[in-house]
Protein backbone atom coordinates (compact mmCIF):
# COMPACT_ATOMS: atom_id res chain seq x y z
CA UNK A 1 0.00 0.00 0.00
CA UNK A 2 1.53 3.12 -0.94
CA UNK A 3 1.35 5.81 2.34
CA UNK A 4 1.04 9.65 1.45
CA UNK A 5 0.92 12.27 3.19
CA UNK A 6 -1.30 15.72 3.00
CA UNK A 7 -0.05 19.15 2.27
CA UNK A 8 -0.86 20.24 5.74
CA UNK A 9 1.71 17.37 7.34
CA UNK A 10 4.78 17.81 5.16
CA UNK A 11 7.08 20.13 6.26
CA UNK A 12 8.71 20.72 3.16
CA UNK A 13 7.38 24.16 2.19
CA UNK A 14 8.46 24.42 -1.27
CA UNK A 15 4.90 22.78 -2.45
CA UNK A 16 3.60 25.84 -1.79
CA UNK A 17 3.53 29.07 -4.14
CA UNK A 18 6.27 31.82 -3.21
CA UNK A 19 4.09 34.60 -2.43
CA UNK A 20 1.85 31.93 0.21
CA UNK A 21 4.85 30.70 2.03
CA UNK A 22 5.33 32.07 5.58
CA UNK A 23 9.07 33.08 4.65
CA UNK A 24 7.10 35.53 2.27
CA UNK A 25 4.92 36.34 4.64
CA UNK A 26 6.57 37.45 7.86
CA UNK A 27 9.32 39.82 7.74
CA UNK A 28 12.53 38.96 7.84
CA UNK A 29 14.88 40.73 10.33
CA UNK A 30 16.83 43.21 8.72
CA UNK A 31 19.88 43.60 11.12
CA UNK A 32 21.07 40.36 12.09
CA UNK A 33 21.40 37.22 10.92
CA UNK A 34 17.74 35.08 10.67
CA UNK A 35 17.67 31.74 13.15
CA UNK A 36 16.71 29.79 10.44
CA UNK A 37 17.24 28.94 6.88
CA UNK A 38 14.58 29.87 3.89
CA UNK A 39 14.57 28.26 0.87
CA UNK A 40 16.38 29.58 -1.62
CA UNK A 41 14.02 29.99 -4.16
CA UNK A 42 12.46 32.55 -1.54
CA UNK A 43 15.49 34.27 -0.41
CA UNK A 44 15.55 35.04 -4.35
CA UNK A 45 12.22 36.08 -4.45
CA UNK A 46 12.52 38.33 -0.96
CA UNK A 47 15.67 40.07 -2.60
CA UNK A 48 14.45 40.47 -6.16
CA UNK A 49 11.28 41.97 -4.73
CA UNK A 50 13.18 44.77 -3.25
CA UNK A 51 15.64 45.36 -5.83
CA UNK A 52 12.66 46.19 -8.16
CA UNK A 53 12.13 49.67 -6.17
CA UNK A 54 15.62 50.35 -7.21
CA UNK A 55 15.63 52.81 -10.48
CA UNK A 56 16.24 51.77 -14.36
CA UNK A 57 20.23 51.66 -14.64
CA UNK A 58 19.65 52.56 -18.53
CA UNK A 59 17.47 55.88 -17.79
CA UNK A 60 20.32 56.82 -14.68
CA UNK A 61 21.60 59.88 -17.34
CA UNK A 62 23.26 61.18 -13.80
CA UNK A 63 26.57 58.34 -14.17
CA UNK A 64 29.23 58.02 -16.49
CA UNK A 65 29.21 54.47 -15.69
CA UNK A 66 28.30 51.75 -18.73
CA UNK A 67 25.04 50.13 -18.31
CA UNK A 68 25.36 47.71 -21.16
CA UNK A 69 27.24 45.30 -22.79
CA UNK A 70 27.09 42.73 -25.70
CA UNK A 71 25.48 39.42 -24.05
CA UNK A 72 28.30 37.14 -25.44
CA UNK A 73 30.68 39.59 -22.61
CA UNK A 74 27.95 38.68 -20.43
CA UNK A 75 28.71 35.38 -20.70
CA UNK A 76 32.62 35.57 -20.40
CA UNK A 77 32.18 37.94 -16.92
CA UNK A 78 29.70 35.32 -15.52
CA UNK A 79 31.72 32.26 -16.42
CA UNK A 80 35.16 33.67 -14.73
CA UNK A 81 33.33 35.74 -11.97
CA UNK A 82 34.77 32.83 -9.38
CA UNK A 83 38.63 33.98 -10.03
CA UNK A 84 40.50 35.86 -7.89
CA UNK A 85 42.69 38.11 -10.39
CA UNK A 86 44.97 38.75 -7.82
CA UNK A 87 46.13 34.42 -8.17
CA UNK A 88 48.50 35.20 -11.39
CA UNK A 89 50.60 32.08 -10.90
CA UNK A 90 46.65 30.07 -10.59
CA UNK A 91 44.95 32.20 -13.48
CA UNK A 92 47.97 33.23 -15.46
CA UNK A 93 45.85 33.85 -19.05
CA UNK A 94 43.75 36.50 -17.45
CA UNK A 95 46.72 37.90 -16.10
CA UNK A 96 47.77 38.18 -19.43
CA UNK A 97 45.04 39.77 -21.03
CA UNK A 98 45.31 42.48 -18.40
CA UNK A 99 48.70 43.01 -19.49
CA UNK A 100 47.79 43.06 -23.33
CA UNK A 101 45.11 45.71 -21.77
CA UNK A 102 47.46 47.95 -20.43
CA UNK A 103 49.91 47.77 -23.31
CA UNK A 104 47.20 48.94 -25.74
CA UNK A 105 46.18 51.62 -23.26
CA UNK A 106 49.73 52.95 -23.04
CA UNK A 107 49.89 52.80 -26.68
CA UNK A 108 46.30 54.51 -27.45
CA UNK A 109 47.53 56.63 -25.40
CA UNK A 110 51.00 57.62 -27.29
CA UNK A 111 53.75 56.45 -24.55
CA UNK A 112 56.74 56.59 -25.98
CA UNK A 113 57.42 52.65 -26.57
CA UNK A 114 60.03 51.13 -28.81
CA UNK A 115 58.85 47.72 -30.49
CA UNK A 116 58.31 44.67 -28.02
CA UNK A 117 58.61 46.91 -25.01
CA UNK A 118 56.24 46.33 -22.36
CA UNK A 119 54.65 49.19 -21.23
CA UNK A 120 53.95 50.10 -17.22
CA UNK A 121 50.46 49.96 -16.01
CA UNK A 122 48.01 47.87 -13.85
CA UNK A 123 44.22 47.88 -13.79
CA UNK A 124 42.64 48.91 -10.63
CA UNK A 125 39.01 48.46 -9.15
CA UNK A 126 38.70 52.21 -10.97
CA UNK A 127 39.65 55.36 -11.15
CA UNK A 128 39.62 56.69 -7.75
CA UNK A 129 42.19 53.50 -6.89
CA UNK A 130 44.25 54.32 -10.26
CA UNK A 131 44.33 57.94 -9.23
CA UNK A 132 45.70 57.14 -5.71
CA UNK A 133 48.42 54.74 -7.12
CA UNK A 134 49.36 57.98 -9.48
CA UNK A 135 49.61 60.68 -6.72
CA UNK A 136 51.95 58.16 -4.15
CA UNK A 137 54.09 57.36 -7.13
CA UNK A 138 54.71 61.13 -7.75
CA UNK A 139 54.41 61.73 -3.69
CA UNK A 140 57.02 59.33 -3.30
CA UNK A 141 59.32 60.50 -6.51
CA UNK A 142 59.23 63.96 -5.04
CA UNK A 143 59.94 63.04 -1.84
CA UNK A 144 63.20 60.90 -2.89
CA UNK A 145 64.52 64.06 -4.72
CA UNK A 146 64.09 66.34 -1.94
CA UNK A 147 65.95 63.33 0.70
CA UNK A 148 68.37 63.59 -1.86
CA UNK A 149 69.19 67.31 -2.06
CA UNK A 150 69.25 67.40 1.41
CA UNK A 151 65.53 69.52 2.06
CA UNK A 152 62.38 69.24 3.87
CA UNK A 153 60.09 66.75 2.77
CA UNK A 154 57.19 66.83 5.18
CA UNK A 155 54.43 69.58 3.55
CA UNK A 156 53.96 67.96 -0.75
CA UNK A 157 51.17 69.48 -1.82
CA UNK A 158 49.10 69.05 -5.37
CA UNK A 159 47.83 71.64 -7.56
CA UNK A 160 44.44 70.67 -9.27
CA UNK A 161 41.23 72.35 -10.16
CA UNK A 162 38.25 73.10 -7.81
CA UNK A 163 36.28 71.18 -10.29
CA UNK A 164 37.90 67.50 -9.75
CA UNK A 165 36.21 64.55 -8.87
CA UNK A 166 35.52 63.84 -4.52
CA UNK A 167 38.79 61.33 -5.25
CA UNK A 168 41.42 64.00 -5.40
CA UNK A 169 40.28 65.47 -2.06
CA UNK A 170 40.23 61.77 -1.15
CA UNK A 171 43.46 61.19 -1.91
CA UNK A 172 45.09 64.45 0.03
CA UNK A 173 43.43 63.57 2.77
CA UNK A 174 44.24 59.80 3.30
CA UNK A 175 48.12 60.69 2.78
CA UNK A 176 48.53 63.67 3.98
CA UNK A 177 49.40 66.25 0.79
CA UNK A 178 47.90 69.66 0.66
CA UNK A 179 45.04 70.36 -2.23
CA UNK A 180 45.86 73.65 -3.67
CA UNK A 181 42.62 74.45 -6.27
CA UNK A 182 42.17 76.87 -8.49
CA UNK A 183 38.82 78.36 -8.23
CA UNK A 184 36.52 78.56 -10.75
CA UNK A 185 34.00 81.50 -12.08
CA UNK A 186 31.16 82.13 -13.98
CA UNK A 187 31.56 80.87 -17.66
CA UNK A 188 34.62 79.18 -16.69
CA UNK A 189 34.32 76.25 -15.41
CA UNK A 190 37.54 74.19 -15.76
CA UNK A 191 41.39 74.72 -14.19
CA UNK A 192 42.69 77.88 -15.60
CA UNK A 193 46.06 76.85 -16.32
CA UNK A 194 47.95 79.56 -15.73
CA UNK A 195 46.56 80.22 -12.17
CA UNK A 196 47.91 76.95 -11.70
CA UNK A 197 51.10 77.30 -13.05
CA UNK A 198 51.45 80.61 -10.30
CA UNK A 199 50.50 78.44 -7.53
CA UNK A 200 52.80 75.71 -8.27
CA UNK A 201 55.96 75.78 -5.42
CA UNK A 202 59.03 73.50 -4.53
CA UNK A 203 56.68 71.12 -2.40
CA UNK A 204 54.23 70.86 -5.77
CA UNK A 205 54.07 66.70 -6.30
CA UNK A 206 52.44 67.18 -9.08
CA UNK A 207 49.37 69.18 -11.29
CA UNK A 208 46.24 67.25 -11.98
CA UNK A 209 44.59 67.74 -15.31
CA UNK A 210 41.43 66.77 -15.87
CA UNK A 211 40.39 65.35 -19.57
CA UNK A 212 36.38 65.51 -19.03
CA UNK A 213 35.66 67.65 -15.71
CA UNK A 214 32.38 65.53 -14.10
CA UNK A 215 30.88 68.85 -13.74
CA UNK A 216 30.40 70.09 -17.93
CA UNK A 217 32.53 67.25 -19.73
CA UNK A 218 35.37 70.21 -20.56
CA UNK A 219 38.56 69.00 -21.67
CA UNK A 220 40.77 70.71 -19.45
CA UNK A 221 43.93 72.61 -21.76
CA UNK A 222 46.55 70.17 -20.65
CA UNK A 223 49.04 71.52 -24.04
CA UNK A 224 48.92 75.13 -22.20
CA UNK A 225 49.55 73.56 -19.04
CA UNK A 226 52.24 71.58 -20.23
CA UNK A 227 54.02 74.32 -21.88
CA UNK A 228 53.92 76.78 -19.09
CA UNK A 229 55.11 74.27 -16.69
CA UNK A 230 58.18 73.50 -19.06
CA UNK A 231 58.91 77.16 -18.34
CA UNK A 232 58.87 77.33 -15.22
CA UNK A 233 60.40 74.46 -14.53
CA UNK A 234 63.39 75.85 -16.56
CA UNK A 235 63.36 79.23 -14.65
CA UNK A 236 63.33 77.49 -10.77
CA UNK A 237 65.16 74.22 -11.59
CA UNK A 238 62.51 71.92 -10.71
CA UNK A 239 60.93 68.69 -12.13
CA UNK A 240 57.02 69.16 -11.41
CA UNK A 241 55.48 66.89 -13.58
CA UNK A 242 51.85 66.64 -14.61
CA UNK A 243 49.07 63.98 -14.11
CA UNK A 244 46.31 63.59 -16.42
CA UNK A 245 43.08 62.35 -15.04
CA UNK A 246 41.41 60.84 -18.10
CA UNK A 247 38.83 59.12 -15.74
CA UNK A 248 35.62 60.19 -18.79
CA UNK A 249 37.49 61.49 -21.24
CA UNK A 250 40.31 59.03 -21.95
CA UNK A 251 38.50 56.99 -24.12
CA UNK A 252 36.79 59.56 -25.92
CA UNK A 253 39.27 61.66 -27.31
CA UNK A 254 41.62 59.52 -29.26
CA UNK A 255 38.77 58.80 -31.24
CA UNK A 256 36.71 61.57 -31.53
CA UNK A 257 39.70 64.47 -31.34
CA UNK A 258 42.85 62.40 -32.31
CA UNK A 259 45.01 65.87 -33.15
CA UNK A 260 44.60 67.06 -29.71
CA UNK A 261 47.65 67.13 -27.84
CA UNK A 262 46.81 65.97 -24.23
CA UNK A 263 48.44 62.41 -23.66
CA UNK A 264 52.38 61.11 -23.53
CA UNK A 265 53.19 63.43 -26.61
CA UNK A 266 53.45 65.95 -23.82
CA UNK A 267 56.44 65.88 -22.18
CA UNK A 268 55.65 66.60 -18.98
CA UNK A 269 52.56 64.15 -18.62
CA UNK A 270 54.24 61.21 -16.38
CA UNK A 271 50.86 59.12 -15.85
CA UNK A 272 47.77 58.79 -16.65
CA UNK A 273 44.38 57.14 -15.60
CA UNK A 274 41.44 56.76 -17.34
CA UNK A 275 38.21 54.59 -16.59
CA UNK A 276 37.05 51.47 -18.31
CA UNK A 277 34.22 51.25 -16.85
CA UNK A 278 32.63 54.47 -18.21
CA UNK A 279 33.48 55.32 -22.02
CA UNK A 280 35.64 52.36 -21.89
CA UNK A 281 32.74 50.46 -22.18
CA UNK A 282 32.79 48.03 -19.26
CA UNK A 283 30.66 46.98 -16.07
CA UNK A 284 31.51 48.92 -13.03
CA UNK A 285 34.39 48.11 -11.40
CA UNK A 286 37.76 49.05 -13.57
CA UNK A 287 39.98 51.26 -13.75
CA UNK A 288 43.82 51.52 -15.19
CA UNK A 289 46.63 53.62 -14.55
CA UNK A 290 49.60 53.96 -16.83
CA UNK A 291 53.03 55.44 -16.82
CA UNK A 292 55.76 56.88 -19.06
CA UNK A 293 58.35 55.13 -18.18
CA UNK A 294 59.57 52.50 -15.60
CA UNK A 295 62.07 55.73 -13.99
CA UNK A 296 58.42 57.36 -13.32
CA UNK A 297 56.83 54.21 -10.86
CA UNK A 298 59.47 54.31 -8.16
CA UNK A 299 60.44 50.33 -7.57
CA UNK A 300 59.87 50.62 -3.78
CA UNK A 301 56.33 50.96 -4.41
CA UNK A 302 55.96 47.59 -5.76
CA UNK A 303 55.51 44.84 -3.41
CA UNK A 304 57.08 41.07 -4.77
CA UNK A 305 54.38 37.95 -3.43
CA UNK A 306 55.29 34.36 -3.99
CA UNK A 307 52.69 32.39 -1.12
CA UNK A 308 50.33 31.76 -4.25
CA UNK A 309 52.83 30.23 -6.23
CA UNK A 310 55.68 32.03 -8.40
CA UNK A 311 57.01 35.63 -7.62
CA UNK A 312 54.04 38.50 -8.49
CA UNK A 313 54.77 41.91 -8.68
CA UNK A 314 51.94 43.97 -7.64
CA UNK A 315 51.10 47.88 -6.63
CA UNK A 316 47.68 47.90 -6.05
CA UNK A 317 45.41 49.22 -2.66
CA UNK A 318 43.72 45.97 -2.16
CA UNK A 319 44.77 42.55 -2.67
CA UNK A 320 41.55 40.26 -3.74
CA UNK A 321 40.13 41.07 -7.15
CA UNK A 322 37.45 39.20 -9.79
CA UNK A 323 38.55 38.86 -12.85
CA UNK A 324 35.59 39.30 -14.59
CA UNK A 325 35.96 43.38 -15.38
CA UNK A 326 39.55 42.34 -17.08
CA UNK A 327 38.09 39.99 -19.10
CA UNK A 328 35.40 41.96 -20.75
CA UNK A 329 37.77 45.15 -20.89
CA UNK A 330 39.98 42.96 -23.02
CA UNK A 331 36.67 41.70 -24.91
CA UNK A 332 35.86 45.11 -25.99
CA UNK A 333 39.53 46.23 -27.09
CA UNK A 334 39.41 43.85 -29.39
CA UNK A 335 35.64 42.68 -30.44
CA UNK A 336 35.51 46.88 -31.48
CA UNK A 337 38.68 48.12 -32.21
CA UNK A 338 39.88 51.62 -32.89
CA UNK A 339 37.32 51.67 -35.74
CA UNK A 340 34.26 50.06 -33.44
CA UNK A 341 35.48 52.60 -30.22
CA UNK A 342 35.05 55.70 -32.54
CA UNK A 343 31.90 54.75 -34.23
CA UNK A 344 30.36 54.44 -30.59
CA UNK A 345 31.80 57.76 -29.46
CA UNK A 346 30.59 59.59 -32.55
CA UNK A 347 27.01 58.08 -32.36
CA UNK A 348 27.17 59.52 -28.34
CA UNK A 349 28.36 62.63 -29.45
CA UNK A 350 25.37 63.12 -32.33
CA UNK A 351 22.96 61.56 -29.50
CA UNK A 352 24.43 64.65 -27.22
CA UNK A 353 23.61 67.17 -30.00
CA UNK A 354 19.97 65.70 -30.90
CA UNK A 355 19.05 66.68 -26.65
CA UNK A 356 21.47 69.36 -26.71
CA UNK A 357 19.42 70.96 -29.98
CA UNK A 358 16.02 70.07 -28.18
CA UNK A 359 16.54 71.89 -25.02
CA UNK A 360 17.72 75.07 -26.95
CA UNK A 361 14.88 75.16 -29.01
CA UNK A 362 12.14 74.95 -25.80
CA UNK A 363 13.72 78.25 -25.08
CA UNK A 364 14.04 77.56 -21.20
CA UNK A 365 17.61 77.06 -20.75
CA UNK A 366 20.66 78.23 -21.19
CA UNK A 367 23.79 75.39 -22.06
CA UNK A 368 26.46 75.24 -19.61
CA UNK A 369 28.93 72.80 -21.36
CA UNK A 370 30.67 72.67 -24.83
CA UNK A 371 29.91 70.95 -27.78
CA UNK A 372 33.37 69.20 -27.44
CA UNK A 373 34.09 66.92 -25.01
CA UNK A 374 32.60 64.10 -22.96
CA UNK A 375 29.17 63.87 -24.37
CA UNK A 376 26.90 65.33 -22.02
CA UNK A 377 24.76 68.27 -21.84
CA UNK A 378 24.73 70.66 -18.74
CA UNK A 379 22.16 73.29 -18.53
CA UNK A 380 20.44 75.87 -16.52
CA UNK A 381 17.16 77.54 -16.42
CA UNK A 382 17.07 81.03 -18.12
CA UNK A 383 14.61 82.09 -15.55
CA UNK A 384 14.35 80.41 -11.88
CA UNK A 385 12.41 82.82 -10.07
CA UNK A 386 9.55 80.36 -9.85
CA UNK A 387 10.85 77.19 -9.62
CA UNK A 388 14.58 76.25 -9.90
CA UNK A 389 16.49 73.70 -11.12
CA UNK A 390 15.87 70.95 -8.67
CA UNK A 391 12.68 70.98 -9.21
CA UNK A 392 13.00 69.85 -12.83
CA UNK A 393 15.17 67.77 -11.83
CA UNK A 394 13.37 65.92 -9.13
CA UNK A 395 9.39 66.00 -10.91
CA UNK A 396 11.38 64.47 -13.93
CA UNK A 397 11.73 61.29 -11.83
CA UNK A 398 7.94 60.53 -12.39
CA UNK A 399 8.79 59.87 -15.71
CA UNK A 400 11.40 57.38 -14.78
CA UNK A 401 14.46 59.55 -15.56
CA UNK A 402 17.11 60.06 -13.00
CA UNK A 403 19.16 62.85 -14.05
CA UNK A 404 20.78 65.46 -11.27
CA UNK A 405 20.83 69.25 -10.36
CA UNK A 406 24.00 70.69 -8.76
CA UNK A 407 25.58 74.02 -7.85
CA UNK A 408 29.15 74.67 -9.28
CA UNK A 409 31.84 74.66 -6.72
CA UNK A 410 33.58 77.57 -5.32
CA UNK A 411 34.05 80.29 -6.82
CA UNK A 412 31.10 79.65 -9.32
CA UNK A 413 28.27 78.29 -6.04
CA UNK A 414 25.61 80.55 -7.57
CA UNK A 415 25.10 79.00 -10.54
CA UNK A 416 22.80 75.83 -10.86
CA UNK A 417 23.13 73.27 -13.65
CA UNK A 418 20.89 69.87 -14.64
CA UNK A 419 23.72 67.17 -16.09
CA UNK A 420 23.06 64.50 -18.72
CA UNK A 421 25.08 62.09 -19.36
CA UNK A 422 25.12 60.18 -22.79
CA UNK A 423 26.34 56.64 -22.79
CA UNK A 424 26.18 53.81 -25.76
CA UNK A 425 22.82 52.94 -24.64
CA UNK A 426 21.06 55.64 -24.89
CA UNK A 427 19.48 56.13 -28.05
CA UNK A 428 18.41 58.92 -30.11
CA UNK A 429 14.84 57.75 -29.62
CA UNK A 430 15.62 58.37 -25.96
CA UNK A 431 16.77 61.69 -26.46
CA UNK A 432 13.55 63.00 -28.45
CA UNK A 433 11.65 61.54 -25.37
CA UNK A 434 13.73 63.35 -22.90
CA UNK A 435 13.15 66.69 -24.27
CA UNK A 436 9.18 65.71 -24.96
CA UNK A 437 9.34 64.67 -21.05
CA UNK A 438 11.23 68.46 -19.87
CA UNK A 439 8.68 70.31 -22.04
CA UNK A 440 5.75 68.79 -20.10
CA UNK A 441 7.58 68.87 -16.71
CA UNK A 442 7.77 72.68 -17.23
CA UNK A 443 4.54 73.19 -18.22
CA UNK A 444 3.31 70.90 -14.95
CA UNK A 445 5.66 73.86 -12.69
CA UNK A 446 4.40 76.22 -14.65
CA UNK A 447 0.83 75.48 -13.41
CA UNK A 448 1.95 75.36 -10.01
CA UNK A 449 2.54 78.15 -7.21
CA UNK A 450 6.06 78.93 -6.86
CA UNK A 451 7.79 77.16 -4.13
CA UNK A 452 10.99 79.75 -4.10
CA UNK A 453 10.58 82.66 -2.83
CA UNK A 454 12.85 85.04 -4.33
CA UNK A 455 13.31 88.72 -5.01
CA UNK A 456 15.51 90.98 -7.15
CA UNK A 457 19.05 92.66 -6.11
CA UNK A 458 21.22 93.82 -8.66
CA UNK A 459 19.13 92.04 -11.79
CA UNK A 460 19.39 88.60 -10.10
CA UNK A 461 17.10 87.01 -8.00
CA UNK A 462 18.42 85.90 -4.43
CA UNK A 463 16.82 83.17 -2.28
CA UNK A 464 15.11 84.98 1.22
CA UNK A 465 15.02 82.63 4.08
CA UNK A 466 12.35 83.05 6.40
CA UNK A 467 12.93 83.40 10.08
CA UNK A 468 11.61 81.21 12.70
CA UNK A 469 8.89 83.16 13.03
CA UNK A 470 7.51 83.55 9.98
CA UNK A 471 7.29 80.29 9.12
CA UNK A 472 5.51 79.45 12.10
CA UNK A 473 2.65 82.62 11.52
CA UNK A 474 2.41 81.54 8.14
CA UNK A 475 1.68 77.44 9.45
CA UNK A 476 -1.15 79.03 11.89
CA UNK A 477 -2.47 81.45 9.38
CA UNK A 478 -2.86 78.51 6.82
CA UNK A 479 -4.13 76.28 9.58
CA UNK A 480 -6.95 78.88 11.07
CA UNK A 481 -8.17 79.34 7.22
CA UNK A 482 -8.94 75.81 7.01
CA UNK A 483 -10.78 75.70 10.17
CA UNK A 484 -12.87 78.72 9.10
CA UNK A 485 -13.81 76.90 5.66
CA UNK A 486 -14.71 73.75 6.91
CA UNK A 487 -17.19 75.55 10.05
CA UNK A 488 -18.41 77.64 6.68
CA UNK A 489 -19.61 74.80 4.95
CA UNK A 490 -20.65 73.05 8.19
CA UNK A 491 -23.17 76.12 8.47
CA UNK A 492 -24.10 76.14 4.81
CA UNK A 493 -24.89 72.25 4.86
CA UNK A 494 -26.92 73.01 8.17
């Protein structure tokens, strides 16, 4: 006789539908560690429910980050994502593409490499790592000299724009060098060279150029700076070198602007990072940093490992790595090539001019950033005494679009910009939409009362804060009216 049992008496609660099950149920806690185990078809379920309140990475025009990629790289990342890249002696082919990565970086790039010579680099988790590894080698090259000649050595400092990315100021303060930024101003929103040249002393490590600011996608005049440094350096006997962060722009402007003079055909440029995970095309999560020459990555830097097998060199932050961002870095190099690379940068940079060419012709705003450069469009309202920039910004989220509002660093704070980004994946279809979706968000504030209350000094309008006070008669007033109405209609029903 064959015995059976009824749904009610097993205890195996995988018969049951995932959204009936009492691990969907009853919350889980969300601070420590459940008692028990769950299924894993509903731990699944439980996560994937939340993750859908996440937004659309594709309609996220506020990152430079890539958002797609070809599903045969797909494939590659998810099939090596269980290998430690840091294991070179275990995994000793992906080690090798990363070095084929960093020799056609260097070369892209212009370093000045005979035949057959390898060139110096490493990839890093991304930029901000590959930016850190840059400022210790100079920090540490500068430091050596001044041992040398017999001077102090205690107060380096770095001359950079007030426009870099949160990673410079990162980097200063984790090892100790002073940030010396030139300000900006109104119309002017990238490192005026020559104010940077002036500030530049004998405890300068370095200057930091930036090749696609995050703020307007301006390519920063690192020729100018180059060539004013090579005077100076002649006139005080120093070596100041420069650093070109090339974090957006790096793998835009070999393609789109090959002339331009910004890379090792400068003498003065001694490294260079650039991000593969934004115009590099790549998942987030890498970065590489290259060099001139060996003399220019001092050799106490790198550390020598052989407890996972034979001897690795490595200069890096952290240790562990997947090897998955590697791999598809090296898929892209060479599934698009220098011709594939430039037809994707040219189709962003039309993209950029479709939205850029929309939003002029609504008449409401006034573009902040250049037509060359990273391809991205900042902008500004022509008139925010109603409502202001973050407003567009944030009622544009209803239509799914995530795109942000910022104020310019110092000495430009008073000026308010709305930033979008164009990646590979973001279509011209997309871009038609966009500006359909701005035109109705501005005619939704326009309906509305104006939340900033503003009035006129000097031609421009200034933001009045209300005291204490007012705010509170204003809550009562508004309060007592609605008591009045509803005791008005109470009377009028009666």
């Amino acid at each position: 006789m064959v015995l059976s049992k009824t749904a009610s008496e097993t205890t195996d609660v995988s018969i049951y539908s995932t959204f009936a099950s009492r691990y969907v149920r009853n919350s889980l806690p969300r601070f420590e560690m459940p008692e028990n185990s769950i299924p894993k078809e509903a731990a699944y379920q439980i996560i994937n429910d939340e993750l859908m309140l996440d937004g659309n990475p594709r309609l996220n025009l506020a990152s430079f980050v890539t958002t797609w990629m070809e599903p045969e790289c797909d494939k590659l990342m998810m099939e090596s994502i269980n290998k430690n890249y840091v294991d070179m002696d275990e995994y000793p082919v992906t080690t090798e593409l990363q070095n084929r990565c960093v020799n056609m970086i260097a070369r892209l790039f212009n370093a000045p490499l005979d035949d057959g010579e390898a060139a110096v680099g490493v990839g890093t988790v991304g930029s901000s790592e590959a930016i850190m590894l840059a400022g210790l080698a100079f920090k540490r090259q500068w430091q050596n000299k001044r041992k040398a000649q017999g001077l102090p050595y205690d107060k380096p400092n770095i001359v950079t724009g007030a426009n870099v990315q949160v990673c410079w100021e990162k980097f200063a303060r984790y090892f100790e060098v002073e940030l010396k930024e030139v300000k900006l101003r109104e119309g002017y929103y990238v490192m005026d060279p020559e104010k940077a040249v002036e500030m530049v002393d004998e405890n300068t490590i370095c200057v930091a150029a930036i090749l696609g600011s995050t703020l307007t996608g301006e390519f920063e005049d690192v020729k100018l700076l180059n060539d004013l440094l090579v005077e100076k350096n002649k006139l005080t006997g120093w070596d100041t070198g420069i650093h070109v962060d090339a974090a957006s722009g790096g793998f835009i402007a070999p393609f789109l602007y090959p002339e331009l003079e910004w890379d090792f055909r400068l003498p003065l440029v001694k490294s260079i990072n650039v991000s593969g995970h934004k115009y590099g095309l790549v998942y987030a999560g890498i970065g590489w940093v290259v060099w001139r020459t060996n003399s220019d990555l001092p050799e106490e830097l790198i550390f020598h490992i052989n407890y996972l097998g034979a001897d690795q060199p490595t200069f890096t932050l952290n240790f562990s790595k997947g090897s998955s961002q590697v791999i598809a870095q090296y898929y892209q190099l060479i599934r698009l090539g220098f011709e594939g690379y430039r037809n994707v940068m040219d189709n962003c940079r039309e993209n950029m001019m479709v939205l850029r060419e929309g939003l002029e012709k609504t008449g409401r705003f006034n573009i902040v950033s250049k037509e060359n450069g990273v391809p991205l469009v900042a902008f500004s309202l022509k008139d925010s005494s109603r409502h202001d920039e973050f407003e567009v910004a944030e009622t544009l989220r209803r239509f799914g679009w995530i795109v942000p509002a910022y104020t310019m660093p110092a000495d430009a704070e008073h000026v308010t910009v709305i930033r979008v980004v164009i990646r590979e994946d973001f279509s011209r279809t997309l871009a038609e939409r966009l500006v359909a979706d701005f035109e109705k968000v501005l005619r939704e504030l326009d309906t509305l009362p104006a939340k900033v209350h503003a009035k006129m000094a000097n031609g421009k309008a200034k933001c009045v804060k209300k005291t204490e006070e007012e705010t509170t008669r204003e809550v009562t007033a508004y309060w007592k009216k609605v008591v009045e109405t509803k005791k008005t209609n109470k009377n009028k029903i009666c």
